[in-house]
N, C-alpha and C. Protein backbone atom coordinates (compact mmCIF):
# COMPACT_ATOMS: atom_id res chain seq x y z
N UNK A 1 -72.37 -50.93 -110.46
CA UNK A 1 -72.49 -52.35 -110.14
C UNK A 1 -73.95 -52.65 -109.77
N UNK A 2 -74.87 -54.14 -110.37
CA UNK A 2 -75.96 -54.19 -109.80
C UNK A 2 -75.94 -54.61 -108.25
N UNK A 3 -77.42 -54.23 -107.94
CA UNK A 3 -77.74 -54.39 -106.74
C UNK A 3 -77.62 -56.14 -106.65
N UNK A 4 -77.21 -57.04 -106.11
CA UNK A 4 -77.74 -58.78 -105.99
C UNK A 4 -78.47 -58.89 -104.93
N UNK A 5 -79.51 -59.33 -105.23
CA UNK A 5 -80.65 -59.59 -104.61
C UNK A 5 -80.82 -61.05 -104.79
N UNK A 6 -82.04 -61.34 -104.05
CA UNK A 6 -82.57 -62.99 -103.94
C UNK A 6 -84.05 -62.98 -103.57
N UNK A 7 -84.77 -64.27 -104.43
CA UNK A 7 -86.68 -64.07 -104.43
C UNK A 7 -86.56 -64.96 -103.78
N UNK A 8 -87.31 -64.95 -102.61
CA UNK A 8 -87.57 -65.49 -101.41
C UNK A 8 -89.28 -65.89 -101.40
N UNK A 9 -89.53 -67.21 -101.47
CA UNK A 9 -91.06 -67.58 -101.51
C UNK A 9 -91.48 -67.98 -100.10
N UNK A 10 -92.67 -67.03 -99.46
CA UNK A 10 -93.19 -67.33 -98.13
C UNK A 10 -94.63 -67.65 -98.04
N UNK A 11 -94.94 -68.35 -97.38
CA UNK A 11 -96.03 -69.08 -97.28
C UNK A 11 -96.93 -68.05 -96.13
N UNK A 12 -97.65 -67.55 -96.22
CA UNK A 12 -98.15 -66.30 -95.03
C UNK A 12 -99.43 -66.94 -94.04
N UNK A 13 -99.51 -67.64 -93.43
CA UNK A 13 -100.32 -68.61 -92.86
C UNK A 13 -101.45 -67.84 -92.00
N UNK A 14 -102.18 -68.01 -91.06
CA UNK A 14 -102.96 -67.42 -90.96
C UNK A 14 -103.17 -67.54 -89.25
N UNK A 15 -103.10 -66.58 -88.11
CA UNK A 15 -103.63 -67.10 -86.64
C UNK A 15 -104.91 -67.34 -86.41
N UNK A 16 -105.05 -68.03 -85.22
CA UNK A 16 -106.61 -67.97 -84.75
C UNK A 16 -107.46 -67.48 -85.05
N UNK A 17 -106.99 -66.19 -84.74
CA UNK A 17 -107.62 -64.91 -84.86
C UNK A 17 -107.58 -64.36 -86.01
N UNK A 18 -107.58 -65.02 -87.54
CA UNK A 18 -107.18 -64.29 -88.81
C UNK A 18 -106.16 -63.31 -89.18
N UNK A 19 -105.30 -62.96 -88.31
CA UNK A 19 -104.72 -62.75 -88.86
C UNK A 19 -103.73 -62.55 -89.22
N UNK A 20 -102.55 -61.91 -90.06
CA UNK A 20 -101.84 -63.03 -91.08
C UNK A 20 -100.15 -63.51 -90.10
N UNK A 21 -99.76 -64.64 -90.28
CA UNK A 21 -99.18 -64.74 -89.29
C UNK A 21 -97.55 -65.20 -89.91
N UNK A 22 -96.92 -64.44 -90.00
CA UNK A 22 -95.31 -64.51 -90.89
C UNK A 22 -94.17 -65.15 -90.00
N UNK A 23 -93.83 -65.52 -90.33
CA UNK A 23 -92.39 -66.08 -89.87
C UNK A 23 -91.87 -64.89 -88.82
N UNK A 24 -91.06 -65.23 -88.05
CA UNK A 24 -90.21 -64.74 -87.29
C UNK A 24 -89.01 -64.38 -87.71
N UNK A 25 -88.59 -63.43 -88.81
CA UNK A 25 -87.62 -63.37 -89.69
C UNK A 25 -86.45 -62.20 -88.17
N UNK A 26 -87.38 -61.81 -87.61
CA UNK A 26 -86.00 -61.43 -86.41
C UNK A 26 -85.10 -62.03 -85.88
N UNK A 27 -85.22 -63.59 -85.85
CA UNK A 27 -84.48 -64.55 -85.38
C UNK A 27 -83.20 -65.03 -86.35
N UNK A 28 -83.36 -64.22 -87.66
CA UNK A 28 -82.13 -64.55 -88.91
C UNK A 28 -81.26 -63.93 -87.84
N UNK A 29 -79.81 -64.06 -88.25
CA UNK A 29 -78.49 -63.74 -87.93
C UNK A 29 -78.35 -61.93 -88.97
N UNK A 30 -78.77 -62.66 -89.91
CA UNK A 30 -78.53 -60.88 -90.88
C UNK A 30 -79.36 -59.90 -90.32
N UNK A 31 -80.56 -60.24 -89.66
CA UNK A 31 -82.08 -59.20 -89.10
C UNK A 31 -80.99 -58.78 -87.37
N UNK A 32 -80.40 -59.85 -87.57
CA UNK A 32 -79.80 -59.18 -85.99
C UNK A 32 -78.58 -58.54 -85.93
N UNK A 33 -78.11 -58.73 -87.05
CA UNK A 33 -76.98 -58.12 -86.61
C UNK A 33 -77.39 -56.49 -87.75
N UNK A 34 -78.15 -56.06 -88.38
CA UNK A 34 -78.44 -54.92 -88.79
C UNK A 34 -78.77 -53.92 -87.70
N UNK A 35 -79.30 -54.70 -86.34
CA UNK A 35 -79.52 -53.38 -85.59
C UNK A 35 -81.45 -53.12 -86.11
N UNK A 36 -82.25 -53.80 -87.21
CA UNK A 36 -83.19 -53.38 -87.70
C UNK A 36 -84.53 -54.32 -86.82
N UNK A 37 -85.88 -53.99 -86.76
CA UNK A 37 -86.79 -54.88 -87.46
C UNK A 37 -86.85 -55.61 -88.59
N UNK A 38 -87.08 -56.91 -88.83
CA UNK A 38 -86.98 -57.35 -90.14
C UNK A 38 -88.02 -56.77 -91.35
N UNK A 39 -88.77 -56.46 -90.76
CA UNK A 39 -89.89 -55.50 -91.38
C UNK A 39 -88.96 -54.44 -92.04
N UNK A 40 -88.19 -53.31 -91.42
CA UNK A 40 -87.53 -52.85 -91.87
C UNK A 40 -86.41 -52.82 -92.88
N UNK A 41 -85.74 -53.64 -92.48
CA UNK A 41 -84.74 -54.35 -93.46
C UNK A 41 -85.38 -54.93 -94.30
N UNK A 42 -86.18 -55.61 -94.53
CA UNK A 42 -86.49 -56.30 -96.16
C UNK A 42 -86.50 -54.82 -96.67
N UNK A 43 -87.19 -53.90 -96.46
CA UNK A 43 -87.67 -52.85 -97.33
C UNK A 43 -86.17 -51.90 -97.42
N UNK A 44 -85.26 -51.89 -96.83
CA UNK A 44 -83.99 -51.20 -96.63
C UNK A 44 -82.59 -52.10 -97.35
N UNK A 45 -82.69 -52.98 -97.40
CA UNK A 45 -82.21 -53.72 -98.15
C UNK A 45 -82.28 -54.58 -99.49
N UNK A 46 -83.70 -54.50 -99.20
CA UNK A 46 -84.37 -55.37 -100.39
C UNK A 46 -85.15 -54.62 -101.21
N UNK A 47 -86.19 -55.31 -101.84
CA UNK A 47 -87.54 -54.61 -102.24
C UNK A 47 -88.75 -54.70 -102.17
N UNK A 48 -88.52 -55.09 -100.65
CA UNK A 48 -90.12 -55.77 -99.69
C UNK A 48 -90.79 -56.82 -100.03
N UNK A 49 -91.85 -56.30 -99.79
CA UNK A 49 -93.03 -57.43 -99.86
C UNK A 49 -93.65 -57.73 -101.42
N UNK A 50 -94.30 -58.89 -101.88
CA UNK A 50 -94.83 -58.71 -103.08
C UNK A 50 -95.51 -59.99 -102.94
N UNK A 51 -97.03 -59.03 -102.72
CA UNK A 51 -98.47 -60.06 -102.35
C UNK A 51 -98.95 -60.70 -103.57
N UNK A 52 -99.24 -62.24 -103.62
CA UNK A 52 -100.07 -62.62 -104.77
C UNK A 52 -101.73 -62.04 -104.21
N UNK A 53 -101.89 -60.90 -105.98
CA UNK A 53 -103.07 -60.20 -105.58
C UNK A 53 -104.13 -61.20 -106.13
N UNK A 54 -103.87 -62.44 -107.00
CA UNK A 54 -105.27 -63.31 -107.54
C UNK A 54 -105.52 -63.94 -106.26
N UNK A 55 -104.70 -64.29 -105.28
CA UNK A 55 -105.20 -65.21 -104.29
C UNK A 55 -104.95 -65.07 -102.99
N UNK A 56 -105.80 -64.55 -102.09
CA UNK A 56 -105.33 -64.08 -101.04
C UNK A 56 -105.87 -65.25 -99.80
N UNK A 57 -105.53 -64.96 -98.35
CA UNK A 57 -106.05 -65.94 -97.20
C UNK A 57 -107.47 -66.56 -97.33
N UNK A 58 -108.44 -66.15 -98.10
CA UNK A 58 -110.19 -66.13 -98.17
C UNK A 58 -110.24 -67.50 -99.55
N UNK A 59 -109.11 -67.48 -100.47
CA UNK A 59 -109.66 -68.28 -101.25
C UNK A 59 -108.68 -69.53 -101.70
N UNK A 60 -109.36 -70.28 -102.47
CA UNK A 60 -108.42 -71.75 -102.46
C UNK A 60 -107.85 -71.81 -103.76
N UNK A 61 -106.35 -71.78 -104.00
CA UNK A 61 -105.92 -72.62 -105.32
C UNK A 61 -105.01 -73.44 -105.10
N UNK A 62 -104.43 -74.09 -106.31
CA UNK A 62 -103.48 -74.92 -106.26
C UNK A 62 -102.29 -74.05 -105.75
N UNK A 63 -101.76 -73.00 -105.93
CA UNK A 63 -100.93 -71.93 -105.06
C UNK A 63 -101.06 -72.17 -103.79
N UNK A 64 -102.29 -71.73 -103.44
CA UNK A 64 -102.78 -71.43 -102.26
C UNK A 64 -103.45 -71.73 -101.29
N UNK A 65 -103.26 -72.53 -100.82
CA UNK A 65 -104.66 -73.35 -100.27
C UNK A 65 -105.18 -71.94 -99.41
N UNK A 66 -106.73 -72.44 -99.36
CA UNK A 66 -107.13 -71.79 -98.21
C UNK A 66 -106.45 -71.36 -96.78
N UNK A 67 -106.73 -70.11 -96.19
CA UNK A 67 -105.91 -70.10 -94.73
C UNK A 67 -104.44 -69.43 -95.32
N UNK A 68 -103.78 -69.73 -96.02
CA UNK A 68 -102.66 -68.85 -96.54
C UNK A 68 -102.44 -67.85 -97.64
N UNK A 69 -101.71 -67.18 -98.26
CA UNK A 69 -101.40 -66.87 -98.95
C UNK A 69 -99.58 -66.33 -99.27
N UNK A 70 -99.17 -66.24 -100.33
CA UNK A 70 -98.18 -66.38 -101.11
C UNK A 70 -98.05 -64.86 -100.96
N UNK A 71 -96.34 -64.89 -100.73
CA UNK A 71 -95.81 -63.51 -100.42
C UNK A 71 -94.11 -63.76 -100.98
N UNK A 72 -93.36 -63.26 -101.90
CA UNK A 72 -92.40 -62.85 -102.15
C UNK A 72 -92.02 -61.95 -101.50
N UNK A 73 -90.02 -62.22 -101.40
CA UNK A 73 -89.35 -61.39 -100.81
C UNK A 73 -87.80 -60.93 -101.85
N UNK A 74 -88.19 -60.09 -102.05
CA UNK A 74 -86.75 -59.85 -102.78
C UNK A 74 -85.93 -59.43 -101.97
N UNK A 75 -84.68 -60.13 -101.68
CA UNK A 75 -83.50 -59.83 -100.65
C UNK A 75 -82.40 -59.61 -100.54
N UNK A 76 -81.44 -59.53 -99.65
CA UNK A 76 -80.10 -59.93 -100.12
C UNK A 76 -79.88 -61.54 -99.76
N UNK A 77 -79.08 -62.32 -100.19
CA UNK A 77 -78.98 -63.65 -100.56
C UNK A 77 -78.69 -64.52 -99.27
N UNK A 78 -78.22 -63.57 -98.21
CA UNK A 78 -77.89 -64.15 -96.81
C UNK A 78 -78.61 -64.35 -96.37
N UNK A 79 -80.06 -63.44 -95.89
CA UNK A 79 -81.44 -63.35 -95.69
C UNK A 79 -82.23 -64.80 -96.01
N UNK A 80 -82.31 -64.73 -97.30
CA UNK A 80 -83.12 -65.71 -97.83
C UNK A 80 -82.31 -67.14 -97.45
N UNK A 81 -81.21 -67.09 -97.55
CA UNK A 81 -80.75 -68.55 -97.12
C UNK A 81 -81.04 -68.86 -96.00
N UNK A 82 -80.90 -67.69 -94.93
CA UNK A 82 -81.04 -68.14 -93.39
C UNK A 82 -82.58 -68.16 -93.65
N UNK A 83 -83.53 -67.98 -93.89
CA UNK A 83 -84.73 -67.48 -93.95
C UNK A 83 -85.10 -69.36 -94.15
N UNK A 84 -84.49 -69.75 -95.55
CA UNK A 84 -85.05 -71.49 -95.98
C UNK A 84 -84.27 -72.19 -94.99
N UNK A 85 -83.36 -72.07 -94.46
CA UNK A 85 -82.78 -72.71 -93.10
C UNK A 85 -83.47 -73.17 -91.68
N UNK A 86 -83.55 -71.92 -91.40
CA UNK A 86 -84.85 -71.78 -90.37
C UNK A 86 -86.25 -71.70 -90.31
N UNK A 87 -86.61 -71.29 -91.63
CA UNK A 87 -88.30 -71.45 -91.76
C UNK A 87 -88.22 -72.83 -93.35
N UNK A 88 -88.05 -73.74 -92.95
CA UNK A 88 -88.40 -74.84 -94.48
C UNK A 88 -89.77 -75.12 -94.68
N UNK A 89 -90.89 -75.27 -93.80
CA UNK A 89 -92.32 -75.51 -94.05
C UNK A 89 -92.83 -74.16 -94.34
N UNK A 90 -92.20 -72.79 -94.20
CA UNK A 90 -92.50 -71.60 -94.72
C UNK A 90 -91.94 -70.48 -95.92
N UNK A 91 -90.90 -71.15 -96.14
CA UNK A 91 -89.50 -70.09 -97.11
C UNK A 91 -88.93 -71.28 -97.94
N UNK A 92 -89.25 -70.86 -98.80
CA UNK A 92 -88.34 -71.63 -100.19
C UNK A 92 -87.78 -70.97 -101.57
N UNK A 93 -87.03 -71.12 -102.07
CA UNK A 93 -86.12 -70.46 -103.04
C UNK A 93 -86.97 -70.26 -104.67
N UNK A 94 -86.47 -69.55 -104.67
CA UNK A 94 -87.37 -69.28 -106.30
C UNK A 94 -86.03 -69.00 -107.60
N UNK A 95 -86.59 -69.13 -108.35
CA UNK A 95 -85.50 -69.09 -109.66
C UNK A 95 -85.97 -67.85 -110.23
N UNK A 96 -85.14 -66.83 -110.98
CA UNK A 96 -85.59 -65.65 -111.65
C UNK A 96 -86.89 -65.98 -112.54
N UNK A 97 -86.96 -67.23 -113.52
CA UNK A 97 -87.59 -67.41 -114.49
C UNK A 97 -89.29 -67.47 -112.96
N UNK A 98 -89.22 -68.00 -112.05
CA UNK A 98 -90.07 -68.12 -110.97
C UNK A 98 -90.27 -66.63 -110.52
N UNK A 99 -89.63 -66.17 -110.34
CA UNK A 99 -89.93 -64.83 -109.75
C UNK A 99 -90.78 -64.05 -110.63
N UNK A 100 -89.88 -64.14 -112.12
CA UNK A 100 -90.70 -63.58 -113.27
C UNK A 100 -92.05 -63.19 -113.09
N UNK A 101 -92.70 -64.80 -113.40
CA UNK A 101 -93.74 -65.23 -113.67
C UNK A 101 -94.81 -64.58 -112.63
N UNK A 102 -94.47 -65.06 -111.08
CA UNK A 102 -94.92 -64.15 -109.72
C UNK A 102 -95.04 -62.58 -109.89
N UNK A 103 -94.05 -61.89 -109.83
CA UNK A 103 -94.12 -60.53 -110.46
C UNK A 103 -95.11 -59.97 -111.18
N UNK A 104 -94.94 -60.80 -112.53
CA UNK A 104 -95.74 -60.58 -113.38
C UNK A 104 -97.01 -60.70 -113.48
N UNK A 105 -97.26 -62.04 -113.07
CA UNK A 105 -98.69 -62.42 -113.20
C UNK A 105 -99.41 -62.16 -111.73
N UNK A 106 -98.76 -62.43 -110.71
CA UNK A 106 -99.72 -62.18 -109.51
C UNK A 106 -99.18 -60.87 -109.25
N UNK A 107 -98.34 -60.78 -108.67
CA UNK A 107 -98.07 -59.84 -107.76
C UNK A 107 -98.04 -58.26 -107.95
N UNK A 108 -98.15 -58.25 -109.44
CA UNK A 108 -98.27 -56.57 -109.83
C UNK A 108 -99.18 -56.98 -110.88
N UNK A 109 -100.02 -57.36 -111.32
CA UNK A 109 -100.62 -57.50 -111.89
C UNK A 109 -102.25 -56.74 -112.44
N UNK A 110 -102.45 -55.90 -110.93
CA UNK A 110 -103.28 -55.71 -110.92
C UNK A 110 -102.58 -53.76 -111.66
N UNK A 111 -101.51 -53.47 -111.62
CA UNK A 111 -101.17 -52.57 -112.38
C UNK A 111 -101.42 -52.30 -113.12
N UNK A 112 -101.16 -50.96 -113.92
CA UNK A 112 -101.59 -50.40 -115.23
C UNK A 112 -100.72 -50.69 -115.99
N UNK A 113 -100.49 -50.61 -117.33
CA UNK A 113 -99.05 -50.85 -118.49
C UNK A 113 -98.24 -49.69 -118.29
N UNK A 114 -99.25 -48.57 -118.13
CA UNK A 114 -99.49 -46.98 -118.61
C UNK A 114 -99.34 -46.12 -117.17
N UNK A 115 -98.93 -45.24 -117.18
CA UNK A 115 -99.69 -43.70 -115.99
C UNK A 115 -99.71 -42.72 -117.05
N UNK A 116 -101.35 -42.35 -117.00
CA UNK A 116 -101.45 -41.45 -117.78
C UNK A 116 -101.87 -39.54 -116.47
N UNK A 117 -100.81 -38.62 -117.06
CA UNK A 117 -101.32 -37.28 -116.43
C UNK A 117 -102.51 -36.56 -117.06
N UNK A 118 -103.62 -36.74 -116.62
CA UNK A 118 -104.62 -36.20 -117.67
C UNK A 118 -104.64 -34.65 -118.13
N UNK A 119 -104.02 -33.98 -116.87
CA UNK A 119 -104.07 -32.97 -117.11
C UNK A 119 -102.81 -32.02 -118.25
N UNK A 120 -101.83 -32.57 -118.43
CA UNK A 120 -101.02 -32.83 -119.37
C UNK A 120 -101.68 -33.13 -120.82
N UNK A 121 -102.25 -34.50 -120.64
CA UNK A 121 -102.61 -35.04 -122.19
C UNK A 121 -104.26 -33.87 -122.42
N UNK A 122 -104.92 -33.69 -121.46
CA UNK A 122 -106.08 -33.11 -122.12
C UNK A 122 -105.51 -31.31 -122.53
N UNK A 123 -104.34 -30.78 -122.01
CA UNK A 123 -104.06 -29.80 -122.92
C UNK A 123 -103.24 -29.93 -123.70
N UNK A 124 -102.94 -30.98 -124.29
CA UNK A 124 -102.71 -31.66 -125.56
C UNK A 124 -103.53 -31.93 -126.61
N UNK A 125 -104.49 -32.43 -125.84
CA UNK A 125 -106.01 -32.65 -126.40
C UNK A 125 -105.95 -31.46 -127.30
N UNK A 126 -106.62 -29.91 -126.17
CA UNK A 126 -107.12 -29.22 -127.03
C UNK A 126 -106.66 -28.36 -127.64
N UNK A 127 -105.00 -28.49 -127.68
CA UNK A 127 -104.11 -28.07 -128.61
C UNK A 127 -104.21 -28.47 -129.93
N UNK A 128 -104.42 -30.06 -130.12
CA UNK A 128 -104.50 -30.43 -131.11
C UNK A 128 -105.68 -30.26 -131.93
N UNK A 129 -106.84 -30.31 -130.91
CA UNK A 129 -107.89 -30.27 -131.53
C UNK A 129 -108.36 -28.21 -131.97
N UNK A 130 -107.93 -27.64 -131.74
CA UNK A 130 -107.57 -26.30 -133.02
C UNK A 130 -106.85 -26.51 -133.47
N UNK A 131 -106.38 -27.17 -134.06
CA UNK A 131 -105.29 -27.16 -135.05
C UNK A 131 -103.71 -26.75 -134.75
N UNK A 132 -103.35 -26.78 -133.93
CA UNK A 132 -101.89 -25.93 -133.11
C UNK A 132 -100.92 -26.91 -133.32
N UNK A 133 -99.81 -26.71 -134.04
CA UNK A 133 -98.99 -28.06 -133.65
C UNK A 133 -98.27 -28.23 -132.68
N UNK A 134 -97.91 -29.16 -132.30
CA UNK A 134 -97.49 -30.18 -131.36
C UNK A 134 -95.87 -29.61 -131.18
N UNK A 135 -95.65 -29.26 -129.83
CA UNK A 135 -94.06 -29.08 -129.52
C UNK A 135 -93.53 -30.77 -129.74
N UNK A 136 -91.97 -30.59 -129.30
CA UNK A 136 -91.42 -31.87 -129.24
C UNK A 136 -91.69 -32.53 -128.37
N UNK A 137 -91.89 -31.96 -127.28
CA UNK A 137 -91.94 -32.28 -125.74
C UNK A 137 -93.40 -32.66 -125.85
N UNK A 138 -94.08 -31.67 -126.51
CA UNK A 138 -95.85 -32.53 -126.15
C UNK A 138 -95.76 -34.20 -127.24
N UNK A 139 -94.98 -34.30 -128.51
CA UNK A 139 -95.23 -35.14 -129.18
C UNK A 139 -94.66 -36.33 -128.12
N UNK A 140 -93.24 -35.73 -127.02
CA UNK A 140 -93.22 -37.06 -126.27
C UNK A 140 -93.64 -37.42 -125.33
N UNK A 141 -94.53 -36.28 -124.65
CA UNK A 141 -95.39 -36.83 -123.85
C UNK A 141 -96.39 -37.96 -123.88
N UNK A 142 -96.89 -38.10 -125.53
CA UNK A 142 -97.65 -38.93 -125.76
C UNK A 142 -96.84 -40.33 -126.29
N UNK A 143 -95.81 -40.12 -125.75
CA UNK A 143 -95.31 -41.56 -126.17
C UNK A 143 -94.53 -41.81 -124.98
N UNK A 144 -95.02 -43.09 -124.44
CA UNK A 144 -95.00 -43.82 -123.89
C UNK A 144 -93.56 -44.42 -123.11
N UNK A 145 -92.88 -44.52 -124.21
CA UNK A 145 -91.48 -45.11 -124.17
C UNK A 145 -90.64 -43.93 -123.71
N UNK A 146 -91.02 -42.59 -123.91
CA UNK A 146 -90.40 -41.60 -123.06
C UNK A 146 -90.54 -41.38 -121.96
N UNK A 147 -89.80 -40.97 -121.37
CA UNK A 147 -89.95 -40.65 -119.77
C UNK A 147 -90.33 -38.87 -119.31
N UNK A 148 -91.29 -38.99 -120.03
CA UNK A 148 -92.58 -37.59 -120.15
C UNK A 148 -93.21 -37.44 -119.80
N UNK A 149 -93.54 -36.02 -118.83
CA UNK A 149 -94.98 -36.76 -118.23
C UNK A 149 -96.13 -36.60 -119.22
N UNK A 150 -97.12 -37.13 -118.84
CA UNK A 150 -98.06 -37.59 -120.05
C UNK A 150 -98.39 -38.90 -120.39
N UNK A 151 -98.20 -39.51 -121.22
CA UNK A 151 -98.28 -41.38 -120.90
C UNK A 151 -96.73 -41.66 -120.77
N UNK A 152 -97.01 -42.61 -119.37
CA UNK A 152 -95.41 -43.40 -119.18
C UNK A 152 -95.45 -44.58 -119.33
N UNK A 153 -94.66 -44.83 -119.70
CA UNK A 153 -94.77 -46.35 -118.92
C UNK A 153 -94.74 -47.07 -117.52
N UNK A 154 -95.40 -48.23 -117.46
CA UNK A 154 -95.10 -48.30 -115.62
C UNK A 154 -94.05 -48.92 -115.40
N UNK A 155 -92.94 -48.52 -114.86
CA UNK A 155 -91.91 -49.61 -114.65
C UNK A 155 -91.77 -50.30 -113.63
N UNK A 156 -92.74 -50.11 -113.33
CA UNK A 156 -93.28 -51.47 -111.86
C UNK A 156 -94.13 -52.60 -112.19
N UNK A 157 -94.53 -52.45 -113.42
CA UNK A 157 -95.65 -53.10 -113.75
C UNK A 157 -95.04 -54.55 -113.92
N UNK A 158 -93.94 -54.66 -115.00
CA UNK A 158 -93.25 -56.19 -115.86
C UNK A 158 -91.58 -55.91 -114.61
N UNK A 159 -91.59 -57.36 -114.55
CA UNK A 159 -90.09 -57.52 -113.75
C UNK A 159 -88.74 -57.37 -114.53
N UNK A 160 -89.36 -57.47 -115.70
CA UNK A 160 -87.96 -57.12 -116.84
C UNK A 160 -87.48 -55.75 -116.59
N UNK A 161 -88.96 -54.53 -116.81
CA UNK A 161 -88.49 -53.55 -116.55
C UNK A 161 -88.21 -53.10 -114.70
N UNK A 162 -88.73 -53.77 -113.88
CA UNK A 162 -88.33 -53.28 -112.32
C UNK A 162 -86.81 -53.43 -112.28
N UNK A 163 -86.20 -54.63 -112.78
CA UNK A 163 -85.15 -54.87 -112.41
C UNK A 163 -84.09 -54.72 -113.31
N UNK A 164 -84.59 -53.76 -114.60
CA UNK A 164 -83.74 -53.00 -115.08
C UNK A 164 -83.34 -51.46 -114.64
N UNK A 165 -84.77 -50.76 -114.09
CA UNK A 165 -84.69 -49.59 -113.56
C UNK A 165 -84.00 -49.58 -112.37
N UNK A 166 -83.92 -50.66 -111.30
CA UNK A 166 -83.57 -50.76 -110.22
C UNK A 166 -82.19 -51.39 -109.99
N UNK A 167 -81.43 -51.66 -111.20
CA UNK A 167 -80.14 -52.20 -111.63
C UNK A 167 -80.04 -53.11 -111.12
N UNK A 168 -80.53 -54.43 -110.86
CA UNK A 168 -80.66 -56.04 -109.91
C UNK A 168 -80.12 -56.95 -110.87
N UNK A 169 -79.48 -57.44 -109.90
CA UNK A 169 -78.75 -58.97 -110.64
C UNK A 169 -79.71 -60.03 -109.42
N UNK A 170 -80.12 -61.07 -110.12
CA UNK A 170 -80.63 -62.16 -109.30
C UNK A 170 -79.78 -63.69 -109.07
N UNK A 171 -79.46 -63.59 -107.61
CA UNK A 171 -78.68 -64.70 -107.10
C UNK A 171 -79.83 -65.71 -106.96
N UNK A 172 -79.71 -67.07 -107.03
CA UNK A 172 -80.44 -67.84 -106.46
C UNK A 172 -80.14 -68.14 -105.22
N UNK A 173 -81.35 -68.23 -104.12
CA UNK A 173 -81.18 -68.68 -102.75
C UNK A 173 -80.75 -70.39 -103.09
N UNK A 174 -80.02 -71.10 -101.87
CA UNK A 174 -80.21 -71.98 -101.43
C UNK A 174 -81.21 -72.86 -101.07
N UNK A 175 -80.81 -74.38 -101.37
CA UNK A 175 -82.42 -75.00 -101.40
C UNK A 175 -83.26 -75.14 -102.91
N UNK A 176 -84.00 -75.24 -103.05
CA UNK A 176 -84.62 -75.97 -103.54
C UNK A 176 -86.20 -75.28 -104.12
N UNK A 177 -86.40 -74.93 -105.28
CA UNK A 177 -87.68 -73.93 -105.52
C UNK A 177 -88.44 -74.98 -105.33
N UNK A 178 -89.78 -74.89 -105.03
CA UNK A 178 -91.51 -74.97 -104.88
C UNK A 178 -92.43 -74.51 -106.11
């Protein structure tokens, strides 16, 4: 059965003192009755945090104004509702096709497609390069789409593949996306 989860959009504002200043997510009903830190529980329940890396507290976009920055929460669906309940000028609901896009474009973005083991592919290298042929296992190391070490793919990188590896069904929170 998939995991159901929920993308939770937080606004990460900023103190006096710089620095970064989050909601009070201990005050949910689900953070209290786990027995956890909410810190804890997102990451025990969910799949934490997920920083927009183009725009952080220092710079200004239409995302972002200055002074904040944009933080996803992938959750369970109780979380995030109490979360837009009690924080509305900070927590708002996102749609998968929204999360997507976040995932993708900000928030892992700065990822590779690839993990390459060099030390793997360069005695591949100089296997190939005398002339030696190639086991099966070295031909799938170099491919990608196998799960070899040697080139992988990243499956952290695209949200298609996170939340296929991680078996997730996406509920929409309550409320209203931003």
């Amino acid at each position: 059965m998939a995991r159901e989860l929920t993308p939770l959009k937080v606004i990460i504002r900023l103190k006096p003192n710089g620095q970064a200043k989050y909601p009070n997510f201990n005050r949910l009903l689900s953070v209290m009755d786990s027995d956890m830190d909410w810190c804890r529980y997102v990451d025990f329940y969910g799949l934490g945090w997920h920083y927009d890396k183009t725009c952080g507290h220092k710079e200004d976009s239409v995302d972002s104004p200055l002074g904040t920055q944009i933080g996803v929460l992938i959750v369970p669906k109780e979380f995030a509702d109490e979360a837009i309940e009690e924080f509305p000028d900070d927590c708002s609901a996102m749609t998968e096709v929204e999360l997507q896009d976040f995932y993708d474009n900000k928030a892992h973005i700065h990822e590779p497609d690839e993990i390459f083991d060099m030390s793997i592919l360069e005695g591949i290298q100089v296997k190939n390069s005398l002339g030696i042929p190639l086991t099966t296992q070295q031909l799938d190391a170099i491919n990608p789409d196998k799960n070899t070490p040697g080139i992988r793919k990243n499956k952290n990188r695209y949200w298609a593949d996170a939340k296929k590896t991680g078996n997730i069904s996406i509920l929409k929170a309550k409320g209203k996306s931003n």
